[in-house]
C-alpha atoms as a PDB file:
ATOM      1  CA  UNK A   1     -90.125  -4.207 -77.751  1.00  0.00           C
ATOM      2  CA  UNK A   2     -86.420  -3.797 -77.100  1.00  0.00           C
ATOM      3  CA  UNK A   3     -84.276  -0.733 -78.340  1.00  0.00           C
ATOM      4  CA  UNK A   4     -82.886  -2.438 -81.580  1.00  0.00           C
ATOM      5  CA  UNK A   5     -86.183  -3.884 -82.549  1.00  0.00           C
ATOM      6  CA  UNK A   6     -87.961  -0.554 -82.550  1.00  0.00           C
ATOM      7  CA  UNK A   7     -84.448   1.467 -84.686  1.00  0.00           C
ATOM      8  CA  UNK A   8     -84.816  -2.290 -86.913  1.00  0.00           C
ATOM      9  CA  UNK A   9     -88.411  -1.402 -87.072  1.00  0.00           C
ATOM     10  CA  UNK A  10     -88.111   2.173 -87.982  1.00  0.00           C
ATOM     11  CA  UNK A  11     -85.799   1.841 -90.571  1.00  0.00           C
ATOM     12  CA  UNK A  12     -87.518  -0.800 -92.207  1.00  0.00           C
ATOM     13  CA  UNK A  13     -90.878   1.353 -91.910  1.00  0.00           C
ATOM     14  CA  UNK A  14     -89.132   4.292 -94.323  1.00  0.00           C
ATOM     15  CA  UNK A  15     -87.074   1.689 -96.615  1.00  0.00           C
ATOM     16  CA  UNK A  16     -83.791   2.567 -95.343  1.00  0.00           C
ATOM     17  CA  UNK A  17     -80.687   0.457 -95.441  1.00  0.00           C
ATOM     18  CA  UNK A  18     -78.269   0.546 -92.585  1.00  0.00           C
ATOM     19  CA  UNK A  19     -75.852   2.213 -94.542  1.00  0.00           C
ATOM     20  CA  UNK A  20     -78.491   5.054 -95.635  1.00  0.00           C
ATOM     21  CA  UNK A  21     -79.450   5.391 -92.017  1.00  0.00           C
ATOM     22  CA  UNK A  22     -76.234   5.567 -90.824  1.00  0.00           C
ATOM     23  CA  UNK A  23     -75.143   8.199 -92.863  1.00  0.00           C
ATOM     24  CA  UNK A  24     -78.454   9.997 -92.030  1.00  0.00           C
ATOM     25  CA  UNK A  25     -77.991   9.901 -88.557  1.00  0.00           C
ATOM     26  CA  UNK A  26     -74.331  10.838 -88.477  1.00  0.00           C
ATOM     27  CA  UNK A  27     -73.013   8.193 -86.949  1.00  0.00           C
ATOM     28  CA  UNK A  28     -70.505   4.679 -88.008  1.00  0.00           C
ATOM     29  CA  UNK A  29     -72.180   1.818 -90.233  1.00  0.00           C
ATOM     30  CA  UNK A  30     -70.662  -0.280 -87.293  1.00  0.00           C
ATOM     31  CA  UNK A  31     -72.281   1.827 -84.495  1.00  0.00           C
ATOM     32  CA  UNK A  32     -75.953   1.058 -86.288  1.00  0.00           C
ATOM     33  CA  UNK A  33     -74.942  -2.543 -86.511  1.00  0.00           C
ATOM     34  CA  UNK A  34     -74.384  -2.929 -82.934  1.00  0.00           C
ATOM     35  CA  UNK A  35     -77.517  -0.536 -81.917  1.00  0.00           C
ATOM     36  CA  UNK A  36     -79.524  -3.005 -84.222  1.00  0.00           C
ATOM     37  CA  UNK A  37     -78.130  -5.917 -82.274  1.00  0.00           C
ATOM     38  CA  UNK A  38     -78.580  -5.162 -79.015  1.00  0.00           C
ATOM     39  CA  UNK A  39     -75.315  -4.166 -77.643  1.00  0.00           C
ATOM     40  CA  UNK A  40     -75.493  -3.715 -74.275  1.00  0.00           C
ATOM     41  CA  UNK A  41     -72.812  -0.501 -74.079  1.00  0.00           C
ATOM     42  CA  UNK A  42     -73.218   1.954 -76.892  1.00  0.00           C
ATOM     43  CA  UNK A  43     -72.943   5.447 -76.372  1.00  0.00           C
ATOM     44  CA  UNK A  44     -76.359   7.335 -75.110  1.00  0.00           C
ATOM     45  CA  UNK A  45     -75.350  10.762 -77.561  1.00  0.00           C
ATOM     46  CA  UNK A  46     -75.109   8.086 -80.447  1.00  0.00           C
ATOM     47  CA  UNK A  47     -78.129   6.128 -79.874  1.00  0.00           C
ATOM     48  CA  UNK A  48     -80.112   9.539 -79.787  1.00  0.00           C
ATOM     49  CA  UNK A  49     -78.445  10.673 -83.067  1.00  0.00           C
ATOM     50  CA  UNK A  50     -80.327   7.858 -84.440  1.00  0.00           C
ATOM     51  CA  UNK A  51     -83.720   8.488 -82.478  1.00  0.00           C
ATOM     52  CA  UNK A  52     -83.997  11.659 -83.636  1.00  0.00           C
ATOM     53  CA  UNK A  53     -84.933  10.632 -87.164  1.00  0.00           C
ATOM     54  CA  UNK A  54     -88.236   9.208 -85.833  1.00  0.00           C
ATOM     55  CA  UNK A  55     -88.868  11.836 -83.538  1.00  0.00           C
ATOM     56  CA  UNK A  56     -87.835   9.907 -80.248  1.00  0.00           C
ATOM     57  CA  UNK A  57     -85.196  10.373 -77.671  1.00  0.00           C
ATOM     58  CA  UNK A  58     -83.918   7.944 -75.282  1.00  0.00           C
ATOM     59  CA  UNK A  59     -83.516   9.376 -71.210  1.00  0.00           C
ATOM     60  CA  UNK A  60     -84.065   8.231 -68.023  1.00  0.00           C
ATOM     61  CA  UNK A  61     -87.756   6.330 -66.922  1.00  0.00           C
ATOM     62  CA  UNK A  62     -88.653   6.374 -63.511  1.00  0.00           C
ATOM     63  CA  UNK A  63     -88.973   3.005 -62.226  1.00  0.00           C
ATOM     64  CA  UNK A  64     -91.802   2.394 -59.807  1.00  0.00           C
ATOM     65  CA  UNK A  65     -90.617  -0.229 -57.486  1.00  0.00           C
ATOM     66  CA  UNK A  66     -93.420  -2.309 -55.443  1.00  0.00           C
ATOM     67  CA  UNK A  67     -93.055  -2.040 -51.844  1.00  0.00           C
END
């Protein structure tokens, strides 16, 4: 599941509207809108503004690389 399906997800889960989550979250209708479609460059802060109403954050993942 990609970033934007699981916020899409989320906010359809508790019945909110972009708008409502938005404004919840504290950051731009327009900044949702692009988080929901999967802009590649969005700011990290922003996108965490938005996790936190679900109880996530977003940070860095070790990759294991195969050798």
């Amino acid at each position: 599941m990609t970033l934007s399906e699981f916020i899409k997800n989320k906010r359809n889960n508790v019945k909110l509207t972009q708008p409502e989550l938005a404004k919840k979250a504290g950051v731009g209708l327009r900044f949702l809108r692009d988080l929901e479609l999967g802009k590649p460059t969005l700011r990290l802060d922003k996108i965490n503004q938005v996790l936190q109403l679900f109880g996530h954050e977003l940070g860095p993942v070790k990759i294991n690389h195969s050798d």
